[in-house]
N, C-alpha and C. Protein backbone atom coordinates (compact mmCIF):
# COMPACT_ATOMS: atom_id res chain seq x y z
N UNK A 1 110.71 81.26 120.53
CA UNK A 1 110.54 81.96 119.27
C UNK A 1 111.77 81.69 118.40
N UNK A 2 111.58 81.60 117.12
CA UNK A 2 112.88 81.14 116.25
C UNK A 2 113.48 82.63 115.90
N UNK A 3 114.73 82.62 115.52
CA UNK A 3 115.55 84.04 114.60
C UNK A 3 114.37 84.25 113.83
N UNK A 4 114.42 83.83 112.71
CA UNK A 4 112.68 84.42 111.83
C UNK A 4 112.30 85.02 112.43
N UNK A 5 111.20 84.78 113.20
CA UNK A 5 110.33 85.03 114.32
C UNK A 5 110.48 85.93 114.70
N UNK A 6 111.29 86.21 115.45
CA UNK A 6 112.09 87.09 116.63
C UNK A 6 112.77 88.51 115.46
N UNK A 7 113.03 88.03 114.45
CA UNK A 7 113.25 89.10 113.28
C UNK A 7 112.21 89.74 113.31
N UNK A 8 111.36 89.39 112.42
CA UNK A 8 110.37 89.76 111.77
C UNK A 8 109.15 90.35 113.12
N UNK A 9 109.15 89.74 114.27
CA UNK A 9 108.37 90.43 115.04
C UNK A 9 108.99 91.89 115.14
N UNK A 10 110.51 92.16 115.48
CA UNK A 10 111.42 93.10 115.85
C UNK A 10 111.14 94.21 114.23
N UNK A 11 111.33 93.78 113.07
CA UNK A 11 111.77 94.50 111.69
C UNK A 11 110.25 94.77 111.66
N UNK A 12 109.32 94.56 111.84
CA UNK A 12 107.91 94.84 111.77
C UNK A 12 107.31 96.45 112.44
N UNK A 13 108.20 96.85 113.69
CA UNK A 13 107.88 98.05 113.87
C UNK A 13 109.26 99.15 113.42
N UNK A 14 110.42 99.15 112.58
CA UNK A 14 111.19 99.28 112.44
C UNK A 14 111.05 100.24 110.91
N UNK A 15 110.00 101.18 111.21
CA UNK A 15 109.64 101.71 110.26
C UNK A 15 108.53 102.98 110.67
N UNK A 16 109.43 104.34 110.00
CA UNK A 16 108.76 105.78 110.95
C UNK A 16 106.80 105.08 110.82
N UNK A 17 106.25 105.10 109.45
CA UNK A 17 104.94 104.71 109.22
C UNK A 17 104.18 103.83 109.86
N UNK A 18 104.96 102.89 110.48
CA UNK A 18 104.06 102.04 111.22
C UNK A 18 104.02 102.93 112.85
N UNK A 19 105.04 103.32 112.79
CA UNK A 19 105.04 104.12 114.36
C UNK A 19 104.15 104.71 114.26
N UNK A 20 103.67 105.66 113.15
CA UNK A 20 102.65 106.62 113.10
C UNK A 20 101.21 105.70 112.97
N UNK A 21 101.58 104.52 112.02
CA UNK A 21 99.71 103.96 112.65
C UNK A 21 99.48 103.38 113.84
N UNK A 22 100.66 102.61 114.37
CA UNK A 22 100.22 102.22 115.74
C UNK A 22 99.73 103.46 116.44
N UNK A 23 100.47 104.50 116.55
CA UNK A 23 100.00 106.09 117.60
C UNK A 23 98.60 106.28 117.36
N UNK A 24 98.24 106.40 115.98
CA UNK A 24 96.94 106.78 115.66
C UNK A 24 95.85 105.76 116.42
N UNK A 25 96.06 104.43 115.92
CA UNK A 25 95.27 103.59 116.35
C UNK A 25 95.50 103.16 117.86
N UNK A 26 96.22 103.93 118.47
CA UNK A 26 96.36 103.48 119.70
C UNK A 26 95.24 104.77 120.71
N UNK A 27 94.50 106.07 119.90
CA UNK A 27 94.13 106.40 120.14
C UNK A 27 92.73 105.79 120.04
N UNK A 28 92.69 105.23 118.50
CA UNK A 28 90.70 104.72 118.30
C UNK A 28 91.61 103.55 117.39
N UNK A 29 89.99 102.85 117.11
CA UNK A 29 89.78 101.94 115.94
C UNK A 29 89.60 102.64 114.63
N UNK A 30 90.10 102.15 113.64
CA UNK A 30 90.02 103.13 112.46
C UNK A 30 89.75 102.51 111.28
N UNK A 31 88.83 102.87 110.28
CA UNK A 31 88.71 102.33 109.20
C UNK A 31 90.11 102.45 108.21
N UNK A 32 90.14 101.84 107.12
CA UNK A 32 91.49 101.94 106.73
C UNK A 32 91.08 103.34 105.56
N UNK A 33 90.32 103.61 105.32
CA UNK A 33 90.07 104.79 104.28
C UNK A 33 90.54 105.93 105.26
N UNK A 34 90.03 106.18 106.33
CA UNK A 34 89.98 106.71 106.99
C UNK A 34 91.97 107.21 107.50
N UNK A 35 92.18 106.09 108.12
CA UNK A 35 93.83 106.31 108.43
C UNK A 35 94.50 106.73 107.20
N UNK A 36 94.06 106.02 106.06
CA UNK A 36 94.91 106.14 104.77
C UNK A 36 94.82 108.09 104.84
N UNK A 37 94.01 108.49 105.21
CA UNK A 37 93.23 109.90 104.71
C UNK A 37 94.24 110.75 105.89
N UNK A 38 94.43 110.21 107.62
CA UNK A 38 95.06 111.24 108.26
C UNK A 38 96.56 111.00 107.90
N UNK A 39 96.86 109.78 107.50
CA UNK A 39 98.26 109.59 107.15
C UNK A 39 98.88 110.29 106.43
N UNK A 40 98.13 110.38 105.07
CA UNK A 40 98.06 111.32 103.65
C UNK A 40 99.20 109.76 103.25
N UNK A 41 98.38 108.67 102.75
CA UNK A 41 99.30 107.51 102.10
C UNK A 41 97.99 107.09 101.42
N UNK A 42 98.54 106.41 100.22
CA UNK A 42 97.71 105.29 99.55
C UNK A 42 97.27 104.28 100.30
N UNK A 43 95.68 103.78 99.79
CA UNK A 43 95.54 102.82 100.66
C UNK A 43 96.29 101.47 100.65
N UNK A 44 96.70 101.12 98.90
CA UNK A 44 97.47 100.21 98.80
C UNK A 44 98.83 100.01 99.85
N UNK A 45 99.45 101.25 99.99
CA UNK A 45 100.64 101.16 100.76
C UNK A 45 100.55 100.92 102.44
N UNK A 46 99.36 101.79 102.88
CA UNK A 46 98.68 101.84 104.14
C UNK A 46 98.74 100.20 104.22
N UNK A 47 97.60 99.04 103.05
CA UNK A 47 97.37 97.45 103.66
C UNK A 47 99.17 97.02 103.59
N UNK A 48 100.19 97.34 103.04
CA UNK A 48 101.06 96.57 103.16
C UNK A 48 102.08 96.99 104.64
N UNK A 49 101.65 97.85 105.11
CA UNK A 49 101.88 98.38 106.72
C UNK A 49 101.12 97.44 107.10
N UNK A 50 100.01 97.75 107.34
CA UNK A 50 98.80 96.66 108.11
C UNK A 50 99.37 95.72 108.29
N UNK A 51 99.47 94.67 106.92
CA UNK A 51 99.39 93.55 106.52
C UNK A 51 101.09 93.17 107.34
N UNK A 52 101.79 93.72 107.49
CA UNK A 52 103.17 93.72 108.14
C UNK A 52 103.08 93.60 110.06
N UNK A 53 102.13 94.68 110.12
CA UNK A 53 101.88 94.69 111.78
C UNK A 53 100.69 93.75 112.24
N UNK A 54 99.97 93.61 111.64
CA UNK A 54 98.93 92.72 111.75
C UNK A 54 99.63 91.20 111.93
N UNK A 55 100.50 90.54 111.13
CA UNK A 55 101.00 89.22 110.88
C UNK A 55 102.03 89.39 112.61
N UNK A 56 102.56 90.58 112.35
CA UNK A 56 103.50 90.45 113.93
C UNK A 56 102.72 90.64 114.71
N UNK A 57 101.57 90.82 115.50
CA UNK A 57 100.51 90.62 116.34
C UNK A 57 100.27 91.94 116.62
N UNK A 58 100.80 92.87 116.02
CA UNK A 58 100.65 94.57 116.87
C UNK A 58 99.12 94.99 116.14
N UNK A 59 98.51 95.02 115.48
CA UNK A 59 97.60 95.39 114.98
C UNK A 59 96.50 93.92 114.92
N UNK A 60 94.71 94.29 114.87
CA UNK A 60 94.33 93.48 114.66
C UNK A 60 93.04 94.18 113.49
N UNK A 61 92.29 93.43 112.56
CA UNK A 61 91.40 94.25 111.87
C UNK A 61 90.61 93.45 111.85
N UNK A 62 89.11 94.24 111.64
CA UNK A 62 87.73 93.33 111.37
C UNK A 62 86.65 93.83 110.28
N UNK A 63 85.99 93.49 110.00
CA UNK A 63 85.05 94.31 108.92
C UNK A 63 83.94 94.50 109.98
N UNK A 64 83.19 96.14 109.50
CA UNK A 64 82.30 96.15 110.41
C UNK A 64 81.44 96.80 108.72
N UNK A 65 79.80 96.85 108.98
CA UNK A 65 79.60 97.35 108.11
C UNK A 65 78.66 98.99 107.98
N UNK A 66 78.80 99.24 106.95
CA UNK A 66 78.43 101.15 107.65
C UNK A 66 76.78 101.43 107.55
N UNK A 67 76.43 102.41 107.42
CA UNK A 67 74.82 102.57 107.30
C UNK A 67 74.46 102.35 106.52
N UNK A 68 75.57 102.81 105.41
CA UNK A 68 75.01 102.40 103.72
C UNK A 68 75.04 101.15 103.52
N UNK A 69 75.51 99.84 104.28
CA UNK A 69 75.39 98.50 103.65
C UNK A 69 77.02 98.10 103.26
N UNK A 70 77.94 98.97 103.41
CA UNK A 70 79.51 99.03 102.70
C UNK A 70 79.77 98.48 103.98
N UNK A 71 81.12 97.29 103.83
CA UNK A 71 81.75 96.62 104.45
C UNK A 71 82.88 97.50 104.60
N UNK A 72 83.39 97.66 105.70
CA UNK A 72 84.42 98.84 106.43
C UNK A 72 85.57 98.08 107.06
N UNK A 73 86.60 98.10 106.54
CA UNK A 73 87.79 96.96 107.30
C UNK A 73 88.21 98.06 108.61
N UNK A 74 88.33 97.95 109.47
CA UNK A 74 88.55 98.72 111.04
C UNK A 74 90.04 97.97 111.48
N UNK A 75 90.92 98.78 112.09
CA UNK A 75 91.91 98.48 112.78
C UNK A 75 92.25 98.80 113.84
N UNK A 76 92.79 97.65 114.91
CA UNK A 76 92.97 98.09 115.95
C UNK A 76 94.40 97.86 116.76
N UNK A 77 95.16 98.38 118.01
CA UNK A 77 96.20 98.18 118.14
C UNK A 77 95.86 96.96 119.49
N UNK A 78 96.52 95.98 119.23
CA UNK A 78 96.82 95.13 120.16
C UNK A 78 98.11 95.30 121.53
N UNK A 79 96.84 95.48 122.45
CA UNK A 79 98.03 96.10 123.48
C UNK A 79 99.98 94.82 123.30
N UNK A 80 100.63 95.65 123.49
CA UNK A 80 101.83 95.22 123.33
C UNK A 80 103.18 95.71 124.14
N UNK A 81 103.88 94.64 123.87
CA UNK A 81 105.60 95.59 125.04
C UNK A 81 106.39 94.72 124.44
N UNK A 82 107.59 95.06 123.83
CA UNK A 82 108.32 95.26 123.10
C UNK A 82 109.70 94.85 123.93
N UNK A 83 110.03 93.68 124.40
CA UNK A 83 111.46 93.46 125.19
C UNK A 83 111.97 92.79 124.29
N UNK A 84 113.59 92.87 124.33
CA UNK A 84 114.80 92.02 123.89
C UNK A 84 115.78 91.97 125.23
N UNK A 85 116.76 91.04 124.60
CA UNK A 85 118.17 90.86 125.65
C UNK A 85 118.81 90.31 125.00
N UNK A 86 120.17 90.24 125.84
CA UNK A 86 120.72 89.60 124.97
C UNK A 86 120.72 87.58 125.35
N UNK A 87 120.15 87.12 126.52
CA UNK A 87 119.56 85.94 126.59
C UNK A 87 118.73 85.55 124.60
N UNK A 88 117.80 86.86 124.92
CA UNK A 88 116.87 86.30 123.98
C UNK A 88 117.34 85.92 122.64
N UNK A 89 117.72 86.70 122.17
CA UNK A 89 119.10 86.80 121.19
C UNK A 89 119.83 85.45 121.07
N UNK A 90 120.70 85.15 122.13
CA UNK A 90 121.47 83.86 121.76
C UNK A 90 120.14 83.05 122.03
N UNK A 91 119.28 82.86 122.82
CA UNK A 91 118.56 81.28 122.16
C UNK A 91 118.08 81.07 121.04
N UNK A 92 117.74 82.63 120.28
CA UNK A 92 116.76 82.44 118.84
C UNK A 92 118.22 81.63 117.75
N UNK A 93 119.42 82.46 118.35
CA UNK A 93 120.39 82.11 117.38
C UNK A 93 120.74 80.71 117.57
N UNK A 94 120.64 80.60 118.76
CA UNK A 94 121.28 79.04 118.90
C UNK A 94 119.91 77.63 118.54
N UNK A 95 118.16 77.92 118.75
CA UNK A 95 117.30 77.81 118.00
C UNK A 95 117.91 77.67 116.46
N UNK A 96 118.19 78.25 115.84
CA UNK A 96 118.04 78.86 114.33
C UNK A 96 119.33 77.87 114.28
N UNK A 97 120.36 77.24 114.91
CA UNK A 97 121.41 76.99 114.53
C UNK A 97 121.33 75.50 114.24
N UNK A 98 120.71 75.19 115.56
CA UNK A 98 120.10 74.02 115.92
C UNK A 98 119.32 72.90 114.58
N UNK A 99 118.39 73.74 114.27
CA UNK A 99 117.50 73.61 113.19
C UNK A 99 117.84 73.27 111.90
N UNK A 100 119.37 74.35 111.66
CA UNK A 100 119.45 74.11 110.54
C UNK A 100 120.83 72.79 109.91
N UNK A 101 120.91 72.27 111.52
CA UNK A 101 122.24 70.87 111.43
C UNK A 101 121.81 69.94 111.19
């Protein structure tokens, strides 16, 4: 995994709100109207969470569609575990160092 990488997977849950949608969705699958609604957040702000945990692999979403014919975006938590060291650390850095000579 590169520094980037290894950032942005790490800075991706590094935020009280996403803690709170992973919890939620670690209970069910959830439409995003829906989470936006137990969260008490905009939905705009809710997709740029998503759109943050989703890209780092912790979340995954799909459209399902409802009785009425309405396309329903659903989210789900991708089981996950969360290790660092400090190994991991110096190879991303020494990766990242590498790269950029």
């Amino acid at each position: 995994m590169t520094l980037d990488e290894e950032i942005a997977r790490l800075s991706a849950l590094a935020n009280p709100h996403r803690f709170r949608i992973i919890a939620l969705l670690a209970a069910e699958s959830l439409h995003v109207s829906e989470l936006a609604r137990r969260l008490g957040m905009s939905r705009a702000l809710l997709y740029m969470h998503l759109q943050r945990l989703e890209s780092a692999g912790y979340v995954t979403g799909h459209l399902e569609l409802s009785d009425d014919g309405k396309a329903l975006k659903f989210f789900e938590v991708v089981p996950f575990e969360v290790t660092t060291n400090v190994a991991r650390i110096v190879a991303a850095v020494a990766a990242d160092t590498e790269s950029t000579h």
